[in-house]
C-alpha atoms as a PDB file:
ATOM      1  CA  UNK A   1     -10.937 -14.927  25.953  1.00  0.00           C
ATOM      2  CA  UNK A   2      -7.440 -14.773  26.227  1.00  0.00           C
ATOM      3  CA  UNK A   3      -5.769 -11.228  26.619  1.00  0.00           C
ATOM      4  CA  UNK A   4      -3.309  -9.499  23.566  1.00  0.00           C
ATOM      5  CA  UNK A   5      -0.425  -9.491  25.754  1.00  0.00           C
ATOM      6  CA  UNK A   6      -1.069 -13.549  26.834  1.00  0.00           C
ATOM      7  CA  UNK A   7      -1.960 -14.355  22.718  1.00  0.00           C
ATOM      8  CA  UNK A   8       1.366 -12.464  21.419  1.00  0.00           C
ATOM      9  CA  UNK A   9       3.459 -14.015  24.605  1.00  0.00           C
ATOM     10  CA  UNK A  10       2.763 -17.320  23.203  1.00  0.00           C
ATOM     11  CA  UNK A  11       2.937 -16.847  19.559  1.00  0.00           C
ATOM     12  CA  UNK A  12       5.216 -13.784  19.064  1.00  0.00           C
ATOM     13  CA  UNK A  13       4.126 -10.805  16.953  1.00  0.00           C
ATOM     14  CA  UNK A  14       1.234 -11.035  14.619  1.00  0.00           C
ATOM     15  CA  UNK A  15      -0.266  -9.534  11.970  1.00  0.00           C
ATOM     16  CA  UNK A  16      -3.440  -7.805  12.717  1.00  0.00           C
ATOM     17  CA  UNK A  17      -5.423 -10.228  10.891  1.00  0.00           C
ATOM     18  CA  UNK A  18      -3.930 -13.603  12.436  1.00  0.00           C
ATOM     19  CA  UNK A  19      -4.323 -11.787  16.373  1.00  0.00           C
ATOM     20  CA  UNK A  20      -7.908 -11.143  15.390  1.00  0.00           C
ATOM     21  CA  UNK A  21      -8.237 -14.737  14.150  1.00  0.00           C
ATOM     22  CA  UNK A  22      -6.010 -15.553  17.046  1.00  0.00           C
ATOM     23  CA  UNK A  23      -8.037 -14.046  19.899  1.00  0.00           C
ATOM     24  CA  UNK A  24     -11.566 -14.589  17.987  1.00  0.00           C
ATOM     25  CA  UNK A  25     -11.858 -10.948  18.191  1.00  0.00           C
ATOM     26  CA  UNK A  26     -14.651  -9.581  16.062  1.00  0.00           C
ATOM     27  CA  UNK A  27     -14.109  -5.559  16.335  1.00  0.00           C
ATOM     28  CA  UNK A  28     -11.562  -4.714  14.257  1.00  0.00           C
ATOM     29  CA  UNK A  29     -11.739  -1.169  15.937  1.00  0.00           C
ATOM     30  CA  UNK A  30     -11.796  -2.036  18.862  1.00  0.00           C
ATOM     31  CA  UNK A  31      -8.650  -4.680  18.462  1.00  0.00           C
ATOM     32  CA  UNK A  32      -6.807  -1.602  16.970  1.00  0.00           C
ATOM     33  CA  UNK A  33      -7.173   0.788  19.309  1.00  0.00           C
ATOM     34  CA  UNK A  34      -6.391  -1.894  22.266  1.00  0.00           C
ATOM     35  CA  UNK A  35      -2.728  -2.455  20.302  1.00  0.00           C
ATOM     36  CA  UNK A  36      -1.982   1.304  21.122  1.00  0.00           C
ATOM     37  CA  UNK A  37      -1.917   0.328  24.985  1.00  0.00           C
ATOM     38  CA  UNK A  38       1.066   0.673  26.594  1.00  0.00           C
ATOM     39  CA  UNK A  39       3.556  -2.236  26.522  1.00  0.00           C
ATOM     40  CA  UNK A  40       2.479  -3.055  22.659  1.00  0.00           C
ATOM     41  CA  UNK A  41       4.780  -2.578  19.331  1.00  0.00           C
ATOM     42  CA  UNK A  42       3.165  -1.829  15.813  1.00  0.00           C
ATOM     43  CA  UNK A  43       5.753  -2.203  13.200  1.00  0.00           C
ATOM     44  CA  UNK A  44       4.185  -1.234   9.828  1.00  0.00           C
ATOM     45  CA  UNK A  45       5.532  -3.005   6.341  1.00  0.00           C
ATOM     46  CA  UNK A  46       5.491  -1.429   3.205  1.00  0.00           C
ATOM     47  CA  UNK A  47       4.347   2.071   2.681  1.00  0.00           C
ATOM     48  CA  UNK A  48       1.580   4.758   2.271  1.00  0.00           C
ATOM     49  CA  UNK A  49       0.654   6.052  -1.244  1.00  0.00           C
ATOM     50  CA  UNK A  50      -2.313   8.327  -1.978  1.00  0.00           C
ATOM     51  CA  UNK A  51      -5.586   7.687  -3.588  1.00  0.00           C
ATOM     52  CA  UNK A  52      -8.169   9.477  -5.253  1.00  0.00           C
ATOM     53  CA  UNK A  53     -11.592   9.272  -3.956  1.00  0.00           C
ATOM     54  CA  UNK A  54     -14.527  10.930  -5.011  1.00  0.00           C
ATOM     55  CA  UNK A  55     -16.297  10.437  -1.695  1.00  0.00           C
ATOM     56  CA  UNK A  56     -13.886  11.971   0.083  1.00  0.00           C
ATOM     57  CA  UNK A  57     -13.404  15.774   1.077  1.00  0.00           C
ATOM     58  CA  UNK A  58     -10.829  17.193  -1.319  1.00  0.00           C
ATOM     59  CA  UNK A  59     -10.757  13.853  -3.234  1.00  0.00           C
ATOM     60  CA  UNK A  60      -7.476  12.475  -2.046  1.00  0.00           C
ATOM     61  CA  UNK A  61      -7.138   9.792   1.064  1.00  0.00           C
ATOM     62  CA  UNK A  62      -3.976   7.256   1.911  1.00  0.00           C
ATOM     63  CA  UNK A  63      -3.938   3.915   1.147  1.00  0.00           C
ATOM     64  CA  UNK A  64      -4.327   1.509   2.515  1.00  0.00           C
ATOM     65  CA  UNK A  65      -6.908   2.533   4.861  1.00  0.00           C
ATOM     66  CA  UNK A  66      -6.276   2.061   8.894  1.00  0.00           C
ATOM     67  CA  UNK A  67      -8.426  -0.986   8.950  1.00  0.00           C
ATOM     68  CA  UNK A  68      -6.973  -3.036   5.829  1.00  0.00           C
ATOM     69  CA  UNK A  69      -3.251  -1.634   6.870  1.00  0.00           C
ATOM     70  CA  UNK A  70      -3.826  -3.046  10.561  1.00  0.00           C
ATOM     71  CA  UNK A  71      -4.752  -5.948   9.409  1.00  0.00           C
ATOM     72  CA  UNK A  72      -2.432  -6.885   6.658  1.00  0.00           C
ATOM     73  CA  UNK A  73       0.680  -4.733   6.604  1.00  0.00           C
ATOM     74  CA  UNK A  74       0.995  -4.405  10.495  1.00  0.00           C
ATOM     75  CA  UNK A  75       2.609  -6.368  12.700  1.00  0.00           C
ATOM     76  CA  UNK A  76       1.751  -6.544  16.651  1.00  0.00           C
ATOM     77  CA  UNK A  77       4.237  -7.627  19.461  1.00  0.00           C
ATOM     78  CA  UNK A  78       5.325  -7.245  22.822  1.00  0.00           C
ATOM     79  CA  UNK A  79       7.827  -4.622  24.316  1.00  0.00           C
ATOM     80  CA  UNK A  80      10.022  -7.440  24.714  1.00  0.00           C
ATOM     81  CA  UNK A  81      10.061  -9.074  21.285  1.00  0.00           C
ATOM     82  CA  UNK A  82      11.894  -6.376  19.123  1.00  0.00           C
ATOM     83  CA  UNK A  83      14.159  -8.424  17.453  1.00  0.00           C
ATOM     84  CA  UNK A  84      11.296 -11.290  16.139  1.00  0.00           C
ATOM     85  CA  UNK A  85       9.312  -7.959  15.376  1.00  0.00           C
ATOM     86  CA  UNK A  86      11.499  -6.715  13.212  1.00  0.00           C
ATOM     87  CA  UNK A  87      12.559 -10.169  11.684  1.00  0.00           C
ATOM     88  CA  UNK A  88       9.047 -11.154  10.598  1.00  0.00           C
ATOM     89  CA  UNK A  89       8.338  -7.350   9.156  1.00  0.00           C
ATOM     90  CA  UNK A  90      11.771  -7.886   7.073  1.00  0.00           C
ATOM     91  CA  UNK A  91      10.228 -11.575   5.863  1.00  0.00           C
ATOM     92  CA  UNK A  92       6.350  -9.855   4.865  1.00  0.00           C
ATOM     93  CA  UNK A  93       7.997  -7.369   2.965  1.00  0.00           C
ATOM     94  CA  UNK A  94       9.733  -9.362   1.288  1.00  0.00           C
ATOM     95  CA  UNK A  95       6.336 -11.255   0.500  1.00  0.00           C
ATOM     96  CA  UNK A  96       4.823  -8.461  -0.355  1.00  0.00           C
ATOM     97  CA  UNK A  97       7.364  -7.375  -2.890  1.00  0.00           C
ATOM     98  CA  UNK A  98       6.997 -10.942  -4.277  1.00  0.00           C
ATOM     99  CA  UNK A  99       3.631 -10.821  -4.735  1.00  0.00           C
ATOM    100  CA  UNK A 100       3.916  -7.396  -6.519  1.00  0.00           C
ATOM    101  CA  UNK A 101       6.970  -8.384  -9.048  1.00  0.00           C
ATOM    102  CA  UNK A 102       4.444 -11.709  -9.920  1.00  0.00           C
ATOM    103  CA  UNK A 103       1.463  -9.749 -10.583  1.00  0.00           C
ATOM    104  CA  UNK A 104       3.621  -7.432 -12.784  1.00  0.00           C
ATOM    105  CA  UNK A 105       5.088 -10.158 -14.815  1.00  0.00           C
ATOM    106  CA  UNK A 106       1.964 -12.085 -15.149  1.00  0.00           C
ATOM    107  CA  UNK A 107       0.459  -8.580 -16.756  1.00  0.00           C
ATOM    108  CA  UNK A 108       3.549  -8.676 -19.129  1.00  0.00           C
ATOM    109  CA  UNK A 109       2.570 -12.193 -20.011  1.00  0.00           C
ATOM    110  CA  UNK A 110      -1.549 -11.139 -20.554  1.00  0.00           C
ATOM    111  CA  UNK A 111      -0.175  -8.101 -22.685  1.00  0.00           C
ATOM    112  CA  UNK A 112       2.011 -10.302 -24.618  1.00  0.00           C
ATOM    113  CA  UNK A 113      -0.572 -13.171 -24.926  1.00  0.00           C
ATOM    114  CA  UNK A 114      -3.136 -10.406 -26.351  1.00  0.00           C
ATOM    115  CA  UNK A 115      -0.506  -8.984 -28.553  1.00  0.00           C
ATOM    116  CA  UNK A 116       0.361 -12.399 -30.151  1.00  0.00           C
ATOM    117  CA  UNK A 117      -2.300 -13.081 -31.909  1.00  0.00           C
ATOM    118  CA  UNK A 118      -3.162 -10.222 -34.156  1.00  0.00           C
ATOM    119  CA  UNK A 119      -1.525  -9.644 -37.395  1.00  0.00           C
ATOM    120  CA  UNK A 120      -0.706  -6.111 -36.546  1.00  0.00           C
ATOM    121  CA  UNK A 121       1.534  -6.804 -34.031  1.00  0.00           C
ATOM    122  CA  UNK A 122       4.713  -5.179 -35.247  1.00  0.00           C
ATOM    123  CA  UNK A 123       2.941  -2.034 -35.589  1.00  0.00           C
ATOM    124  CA  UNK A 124       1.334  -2.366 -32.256  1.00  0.00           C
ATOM    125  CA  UNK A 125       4.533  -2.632 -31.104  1.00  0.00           C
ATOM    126  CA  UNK A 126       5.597   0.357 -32.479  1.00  0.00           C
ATOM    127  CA  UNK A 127       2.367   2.573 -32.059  1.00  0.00           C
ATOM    128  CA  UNK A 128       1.501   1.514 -28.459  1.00  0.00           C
ATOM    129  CA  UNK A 129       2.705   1.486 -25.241  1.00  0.00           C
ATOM    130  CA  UNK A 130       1.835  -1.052 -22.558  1.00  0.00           C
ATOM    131  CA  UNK A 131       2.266   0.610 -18.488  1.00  0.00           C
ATOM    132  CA  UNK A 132       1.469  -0.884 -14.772  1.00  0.00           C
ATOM    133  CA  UNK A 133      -0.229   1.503 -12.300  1.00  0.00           C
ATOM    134  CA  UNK A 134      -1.733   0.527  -9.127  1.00  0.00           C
ATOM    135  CA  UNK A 135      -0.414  -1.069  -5.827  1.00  0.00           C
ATOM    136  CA  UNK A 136       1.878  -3.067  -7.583  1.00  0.00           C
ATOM    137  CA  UNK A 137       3.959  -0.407  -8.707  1.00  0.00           C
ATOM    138  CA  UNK A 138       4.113   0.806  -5.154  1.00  0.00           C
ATOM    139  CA  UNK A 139       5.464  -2.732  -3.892  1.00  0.00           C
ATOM    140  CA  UNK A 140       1.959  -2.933  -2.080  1.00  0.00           C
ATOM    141  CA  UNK A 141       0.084  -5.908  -3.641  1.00  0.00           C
ATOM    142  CA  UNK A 142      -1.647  -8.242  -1.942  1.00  0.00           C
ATOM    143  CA  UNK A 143      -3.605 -11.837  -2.242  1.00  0.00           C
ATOM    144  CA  UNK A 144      -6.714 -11.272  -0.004  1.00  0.00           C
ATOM    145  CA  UNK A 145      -9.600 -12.087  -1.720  1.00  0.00           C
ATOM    146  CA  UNK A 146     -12.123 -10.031  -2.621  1.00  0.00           C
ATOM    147  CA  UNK A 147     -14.773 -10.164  -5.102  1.00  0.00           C
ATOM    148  CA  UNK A 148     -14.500  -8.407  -8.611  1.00  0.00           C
ATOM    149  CA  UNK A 149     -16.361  -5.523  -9.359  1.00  0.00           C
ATOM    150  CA  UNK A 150     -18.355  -6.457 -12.167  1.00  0.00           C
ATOM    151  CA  UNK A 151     -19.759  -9.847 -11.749  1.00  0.00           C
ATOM    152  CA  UNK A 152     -18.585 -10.623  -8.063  1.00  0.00           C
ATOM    153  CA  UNK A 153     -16.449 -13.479  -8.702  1.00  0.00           C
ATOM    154  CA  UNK A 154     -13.515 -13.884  -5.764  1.00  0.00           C
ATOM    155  CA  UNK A 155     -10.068 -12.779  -7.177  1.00  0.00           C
ATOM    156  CA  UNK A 156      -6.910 -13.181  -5.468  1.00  0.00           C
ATOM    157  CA  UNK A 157      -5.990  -9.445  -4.052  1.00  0.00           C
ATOM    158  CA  UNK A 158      -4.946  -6.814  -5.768  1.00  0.00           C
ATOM    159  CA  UNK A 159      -5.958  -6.204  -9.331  1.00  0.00           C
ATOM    160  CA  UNK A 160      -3.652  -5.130 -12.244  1.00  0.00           C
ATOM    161  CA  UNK A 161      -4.198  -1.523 -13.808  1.00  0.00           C
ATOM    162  CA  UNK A 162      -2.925  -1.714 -17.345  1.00  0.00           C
ATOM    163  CA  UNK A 163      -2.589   1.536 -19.277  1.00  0.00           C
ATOM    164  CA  UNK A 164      -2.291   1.483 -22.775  1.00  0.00           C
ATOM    165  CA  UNK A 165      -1.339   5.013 -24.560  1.00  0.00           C
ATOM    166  CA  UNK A 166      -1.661   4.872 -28.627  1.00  0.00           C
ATOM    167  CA  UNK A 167      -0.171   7.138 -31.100  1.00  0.00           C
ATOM    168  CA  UNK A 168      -2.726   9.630 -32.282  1.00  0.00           C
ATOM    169  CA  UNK A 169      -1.538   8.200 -35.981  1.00  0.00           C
ATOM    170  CA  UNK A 170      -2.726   4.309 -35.007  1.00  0.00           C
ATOM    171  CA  UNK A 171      -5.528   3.482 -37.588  1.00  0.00           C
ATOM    172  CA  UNK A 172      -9.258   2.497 -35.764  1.00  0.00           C
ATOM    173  CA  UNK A 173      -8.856  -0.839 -36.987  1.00  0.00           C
ATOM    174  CA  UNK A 174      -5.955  -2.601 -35.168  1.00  0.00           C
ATOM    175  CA  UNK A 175      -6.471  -0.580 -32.044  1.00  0.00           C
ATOM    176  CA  UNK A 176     -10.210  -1.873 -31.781  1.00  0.00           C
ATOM    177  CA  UNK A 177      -8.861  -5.662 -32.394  1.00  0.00           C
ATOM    178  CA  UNK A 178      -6.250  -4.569 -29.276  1.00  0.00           C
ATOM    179  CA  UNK A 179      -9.129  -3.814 -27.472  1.00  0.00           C
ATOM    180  CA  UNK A 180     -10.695  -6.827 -28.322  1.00  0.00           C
ATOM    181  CA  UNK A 181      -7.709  -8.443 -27.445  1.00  0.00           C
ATOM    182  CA  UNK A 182      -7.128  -7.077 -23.720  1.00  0.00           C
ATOM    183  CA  UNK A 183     -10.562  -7.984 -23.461  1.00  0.00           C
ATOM    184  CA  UNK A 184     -10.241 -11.724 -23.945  1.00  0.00           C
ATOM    185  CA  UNK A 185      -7.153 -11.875 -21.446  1.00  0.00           C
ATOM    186  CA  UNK A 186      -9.177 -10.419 -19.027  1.00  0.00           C
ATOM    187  CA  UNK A 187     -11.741 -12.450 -19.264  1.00  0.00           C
ATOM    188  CA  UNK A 188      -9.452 -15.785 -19.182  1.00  0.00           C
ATOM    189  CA  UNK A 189      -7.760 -14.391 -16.005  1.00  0.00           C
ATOM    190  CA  UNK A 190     -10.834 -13.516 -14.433  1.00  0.00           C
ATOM    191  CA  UNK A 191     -12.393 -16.865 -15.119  1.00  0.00           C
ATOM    192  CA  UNK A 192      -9.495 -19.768 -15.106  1.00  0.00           C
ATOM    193  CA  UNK A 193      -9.526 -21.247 -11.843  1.00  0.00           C
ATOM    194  CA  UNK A 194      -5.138 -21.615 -11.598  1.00  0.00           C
ATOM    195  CA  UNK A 195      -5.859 -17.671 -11.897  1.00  0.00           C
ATOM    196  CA  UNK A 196      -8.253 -15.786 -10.599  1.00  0.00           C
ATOM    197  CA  UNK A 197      -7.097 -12.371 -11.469  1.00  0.00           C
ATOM    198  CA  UNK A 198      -8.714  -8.995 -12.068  1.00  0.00           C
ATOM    199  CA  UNK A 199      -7.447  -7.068 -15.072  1.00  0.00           C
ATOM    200  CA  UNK A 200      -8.538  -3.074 -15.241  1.00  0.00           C
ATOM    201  CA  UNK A 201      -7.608  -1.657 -18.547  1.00  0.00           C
ATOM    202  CA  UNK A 202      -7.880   1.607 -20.249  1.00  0.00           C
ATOM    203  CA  UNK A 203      -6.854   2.221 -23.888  1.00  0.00           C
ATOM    204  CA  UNK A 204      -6.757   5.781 -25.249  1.00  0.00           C
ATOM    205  CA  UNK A 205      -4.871   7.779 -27.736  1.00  0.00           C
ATOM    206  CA  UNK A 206      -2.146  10.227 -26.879  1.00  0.00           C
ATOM    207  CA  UNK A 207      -4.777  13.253 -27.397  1.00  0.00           C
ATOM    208  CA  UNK A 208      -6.968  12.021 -24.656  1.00  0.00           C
ATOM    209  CA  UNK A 209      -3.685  11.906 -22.516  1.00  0.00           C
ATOM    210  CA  UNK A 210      -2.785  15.679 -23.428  1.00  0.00           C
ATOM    211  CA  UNK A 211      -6.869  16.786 -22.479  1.00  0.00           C
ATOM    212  CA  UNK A 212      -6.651  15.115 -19.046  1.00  0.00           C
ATOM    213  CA  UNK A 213      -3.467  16.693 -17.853  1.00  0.00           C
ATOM    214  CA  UNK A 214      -5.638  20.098 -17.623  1.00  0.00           C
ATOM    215  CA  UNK A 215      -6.364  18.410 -14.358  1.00  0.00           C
ATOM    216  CA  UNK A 216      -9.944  20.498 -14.549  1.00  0.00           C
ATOM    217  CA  UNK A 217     -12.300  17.910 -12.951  1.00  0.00           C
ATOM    218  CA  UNK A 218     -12.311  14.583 -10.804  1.00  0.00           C
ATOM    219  CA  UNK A 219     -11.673  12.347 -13.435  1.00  0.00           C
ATOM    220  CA  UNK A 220      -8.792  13.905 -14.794  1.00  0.00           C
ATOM    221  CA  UNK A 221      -7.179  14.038 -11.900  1.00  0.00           C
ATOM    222  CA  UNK A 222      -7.508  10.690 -11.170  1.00  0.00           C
ATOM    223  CA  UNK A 223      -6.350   9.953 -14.852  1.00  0.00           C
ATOM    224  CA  UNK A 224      -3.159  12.292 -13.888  1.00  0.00           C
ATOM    225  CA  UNK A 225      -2.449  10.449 -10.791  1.00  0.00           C
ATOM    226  CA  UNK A 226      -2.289   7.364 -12.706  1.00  0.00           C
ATOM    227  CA  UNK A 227      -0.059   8.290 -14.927  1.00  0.00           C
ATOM    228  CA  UNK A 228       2.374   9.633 -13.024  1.00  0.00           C
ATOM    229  CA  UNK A 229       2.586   6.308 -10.807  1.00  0.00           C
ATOM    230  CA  UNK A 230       2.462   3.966 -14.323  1.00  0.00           C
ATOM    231  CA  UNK A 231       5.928   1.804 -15.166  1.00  0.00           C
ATOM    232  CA  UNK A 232       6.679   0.457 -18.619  1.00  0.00           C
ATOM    233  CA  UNK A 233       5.490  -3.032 -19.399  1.00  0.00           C
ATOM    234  CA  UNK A 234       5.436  -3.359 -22.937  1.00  0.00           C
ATOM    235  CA  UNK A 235       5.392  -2.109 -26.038  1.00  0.00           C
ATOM    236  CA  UNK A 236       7.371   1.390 -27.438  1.00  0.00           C
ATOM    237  CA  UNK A 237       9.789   2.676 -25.314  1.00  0.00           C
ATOM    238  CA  UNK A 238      10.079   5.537 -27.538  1.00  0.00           C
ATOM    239  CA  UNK A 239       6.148   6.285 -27.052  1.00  0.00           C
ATOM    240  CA  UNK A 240       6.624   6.170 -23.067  1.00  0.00           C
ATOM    241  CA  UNK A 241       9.638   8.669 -23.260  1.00  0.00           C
ATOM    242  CA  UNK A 242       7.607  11.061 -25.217  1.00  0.00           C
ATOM    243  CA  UNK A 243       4.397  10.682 -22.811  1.00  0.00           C
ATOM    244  CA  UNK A 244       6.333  10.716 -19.519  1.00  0.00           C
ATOM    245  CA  UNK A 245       8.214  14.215 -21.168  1.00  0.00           C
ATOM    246  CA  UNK A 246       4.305  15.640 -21.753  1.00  0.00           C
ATOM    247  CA  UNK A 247       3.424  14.707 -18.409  1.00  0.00           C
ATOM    248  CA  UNK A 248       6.669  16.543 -16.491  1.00  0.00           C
ATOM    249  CA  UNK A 249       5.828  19.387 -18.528  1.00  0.00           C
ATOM    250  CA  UNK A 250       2.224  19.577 -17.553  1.00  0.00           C
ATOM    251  CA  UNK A 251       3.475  20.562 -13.446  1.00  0.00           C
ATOM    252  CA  UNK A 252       0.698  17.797 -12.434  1.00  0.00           C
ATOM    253  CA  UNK A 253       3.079  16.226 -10.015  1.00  0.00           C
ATOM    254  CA  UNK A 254       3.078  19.289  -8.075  1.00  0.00           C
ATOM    255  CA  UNK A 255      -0.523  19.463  -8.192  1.00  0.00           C
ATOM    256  CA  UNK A 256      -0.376  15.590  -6.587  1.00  0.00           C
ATOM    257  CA  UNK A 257       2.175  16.302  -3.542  1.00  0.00           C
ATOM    258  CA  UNK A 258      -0.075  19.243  -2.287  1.00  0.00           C
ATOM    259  CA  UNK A 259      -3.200  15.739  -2.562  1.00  0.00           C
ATOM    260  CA  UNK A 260      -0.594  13.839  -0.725  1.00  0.00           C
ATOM    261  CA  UNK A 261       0.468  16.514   2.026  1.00  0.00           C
ATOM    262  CA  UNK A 262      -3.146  16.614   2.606  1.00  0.00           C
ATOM    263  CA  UNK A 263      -3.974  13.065   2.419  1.00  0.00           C
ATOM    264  CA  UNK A 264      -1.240  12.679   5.064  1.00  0.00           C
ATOM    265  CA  UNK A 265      -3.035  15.259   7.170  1.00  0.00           C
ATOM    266  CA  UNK A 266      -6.403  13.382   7.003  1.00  0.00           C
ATOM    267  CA  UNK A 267      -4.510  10.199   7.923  1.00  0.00           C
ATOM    268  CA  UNK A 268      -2.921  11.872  11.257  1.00  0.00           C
ATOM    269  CA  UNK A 269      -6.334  13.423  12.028  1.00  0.00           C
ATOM    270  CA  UNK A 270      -8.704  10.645  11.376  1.00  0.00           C
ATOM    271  CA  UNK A 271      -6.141   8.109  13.756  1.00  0.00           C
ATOM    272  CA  UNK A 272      -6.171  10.904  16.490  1.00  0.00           C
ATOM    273  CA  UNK A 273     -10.414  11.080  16.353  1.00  0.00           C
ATOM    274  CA  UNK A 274     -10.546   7.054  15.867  1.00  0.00           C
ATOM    275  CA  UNK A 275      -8.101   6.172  18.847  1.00  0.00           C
ATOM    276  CA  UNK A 276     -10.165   8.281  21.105  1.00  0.00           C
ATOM    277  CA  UNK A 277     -13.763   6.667  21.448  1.00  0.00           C
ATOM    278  CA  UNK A 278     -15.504   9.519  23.145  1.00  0.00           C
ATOM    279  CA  UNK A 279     -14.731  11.568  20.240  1.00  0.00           C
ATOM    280  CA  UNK A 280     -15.336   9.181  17.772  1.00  0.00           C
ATOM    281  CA  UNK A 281     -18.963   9.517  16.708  1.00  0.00           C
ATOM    282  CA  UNK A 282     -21.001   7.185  14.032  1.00  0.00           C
ATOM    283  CA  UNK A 283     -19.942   9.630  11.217  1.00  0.00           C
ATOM    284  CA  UNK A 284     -16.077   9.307  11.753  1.00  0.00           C
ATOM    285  CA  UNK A 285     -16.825   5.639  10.980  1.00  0.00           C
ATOM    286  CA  UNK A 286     -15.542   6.339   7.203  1.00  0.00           C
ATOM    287  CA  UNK A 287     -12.172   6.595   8.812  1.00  0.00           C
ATOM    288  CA  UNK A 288     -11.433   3.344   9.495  1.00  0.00           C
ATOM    289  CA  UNK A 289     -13.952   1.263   7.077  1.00  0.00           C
ATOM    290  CA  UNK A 290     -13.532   2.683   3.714  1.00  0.00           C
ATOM    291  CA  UNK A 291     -14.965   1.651   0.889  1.00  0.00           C
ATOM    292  CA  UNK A 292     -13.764  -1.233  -0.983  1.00  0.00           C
ATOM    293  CA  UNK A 293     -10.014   0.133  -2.416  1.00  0.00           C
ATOM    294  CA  UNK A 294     -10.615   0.150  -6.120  1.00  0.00           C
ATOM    295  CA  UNK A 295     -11.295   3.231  -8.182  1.00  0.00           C
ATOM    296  CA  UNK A 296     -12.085   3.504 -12.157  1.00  0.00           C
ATOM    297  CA  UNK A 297      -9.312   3.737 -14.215  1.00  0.00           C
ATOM    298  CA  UNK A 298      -9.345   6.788 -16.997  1.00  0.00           C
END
């Protein structure tokens, strides 16, 4: 088996995926921790955004975890290679950023498509407000596949986390038939083979919005953090002002740096225990292979 340093002389810097394809090299761990030897460059792309995770002390984690940022958003190269290191991580963040703006605009579209149909429409429009949370609003998608929660079909990367707020004064009627709605797009994007995608929605009035900024239990929080990372889609411009003014009065995003300062922690700590394989026991395994990176939407 040829060595890291021979595989990246050849080919110049890699992702962590393509050297592991590269040098048929089947630990993942192990191929991580022997690209912090001496003589070997990571350059990461993108960034690192916080997560909530119920299975994890103090709920909150980084994303994306060491394993799935190693091996997509990392590049590997030589001492020597600085400047082709540097050019490629300019090129995948571009592609990155690509794949992010498409996803967004091909939620626009679903939202749209769902809207068109129904007769109440214009007062959709005026009641309800259409947001993006996720990944994608963090310039972080990606196209791995990776089978959909539900029935386990293969979808192309990241999913799309569409938020829909109502007015508290939207009738039951057209906001079930929106539901409905959402539901059929998803279902078309899930299943039409040119697509492939994985829609996760949420629809809830502005009251609902008002209880979960108490931030008193898990899914709250997680309902906070969402909202606080969403971007306007569609819909009521009007109805986004007034929720993103209710959520800057609420002081969640405080709450939320103190989950990222500590999240950031974690990260430093669990690399230092994971790079070191005597201390690294079976239960620091979590570290590096979380669970799959998709949480419930509230």
């Amino acid at each position: 088996m040829p060595s890291i340093a021979d595989i990246l002389a050849n080919a110049g810097p890699l992702t962590g995926a393509e050297l592991a394809a590269a040098g048929d090299f089947a630990d993942v761990l192990e191929l991580w921790r022997a690209c912090h030897a001496p003589g070997i460059v990571l350059r990461r792309a993108g960034r690192r955004y916080m997560r909530l995770d119920s299975a994890v002390a103090g709920y909150a984690r980084l994303s994306p975890s060491i394993r799935r940022e190693f091996l997509t958003y990392t590049l590997v190269g030589l001492a020597g290679q600085q400047d082709a290191l540097e050019a490629r991580a300019v090129a995948l963040e571009k592609s990155i950023a690509d794949i992010s703006r498409e996803k967004i605009d091909l939620a626009r579209e679903s939202v749209c498509m769902a809207l068109a149909g129904l007769p109440d429409e214009p007062l959709l429009l005026k009641k309800a407000v259409f947001m993006i949370a996720g990944d994608v609003t963090y310039q972080m998608a990606h196209r791995v596949p990776r089978p959909e929660k539900s029935s386990g079909q293969m979808v192309r990367g990241s999913d799309l986390d569409i938020i829909v707020v109502v007015s508290d004064t939207l009738p039951e009627a057209p906001c079930r038939a929106l539901d409905d709605a959402i539901y059929r797009q998803k279902h078309y994007l899930l299943t039409h083979p040119d697509h492939r995608e994985e829609i996760d929605y949420v629809l809830k009035p502005l009251a609902k919005v008002r209880q979960q900024l108490a931030f008193d239990r898990f899914e709250h929080m997680v309902a906070c953090k969402i909202l606080c990372e969403c971007q306007l889609l569609y819909g009521s411009p009007f109805l986004f002002d007034e929720l993103m003014q209710i959520v800057e009065a609420s002081g969640v995003r405080a709450k939320l740096d103190a989950l990222q300062a500590a999240a950031e922690t974690e990260r430093r700590d669990a690399e230092r225990i994971l790079l070191d394989p005597a201390a690294c026991a079976k239960n620091h395994l979590h570290l590096f292979y979380t669970r799959e990176e998709s949480d419930e939407i509230y």
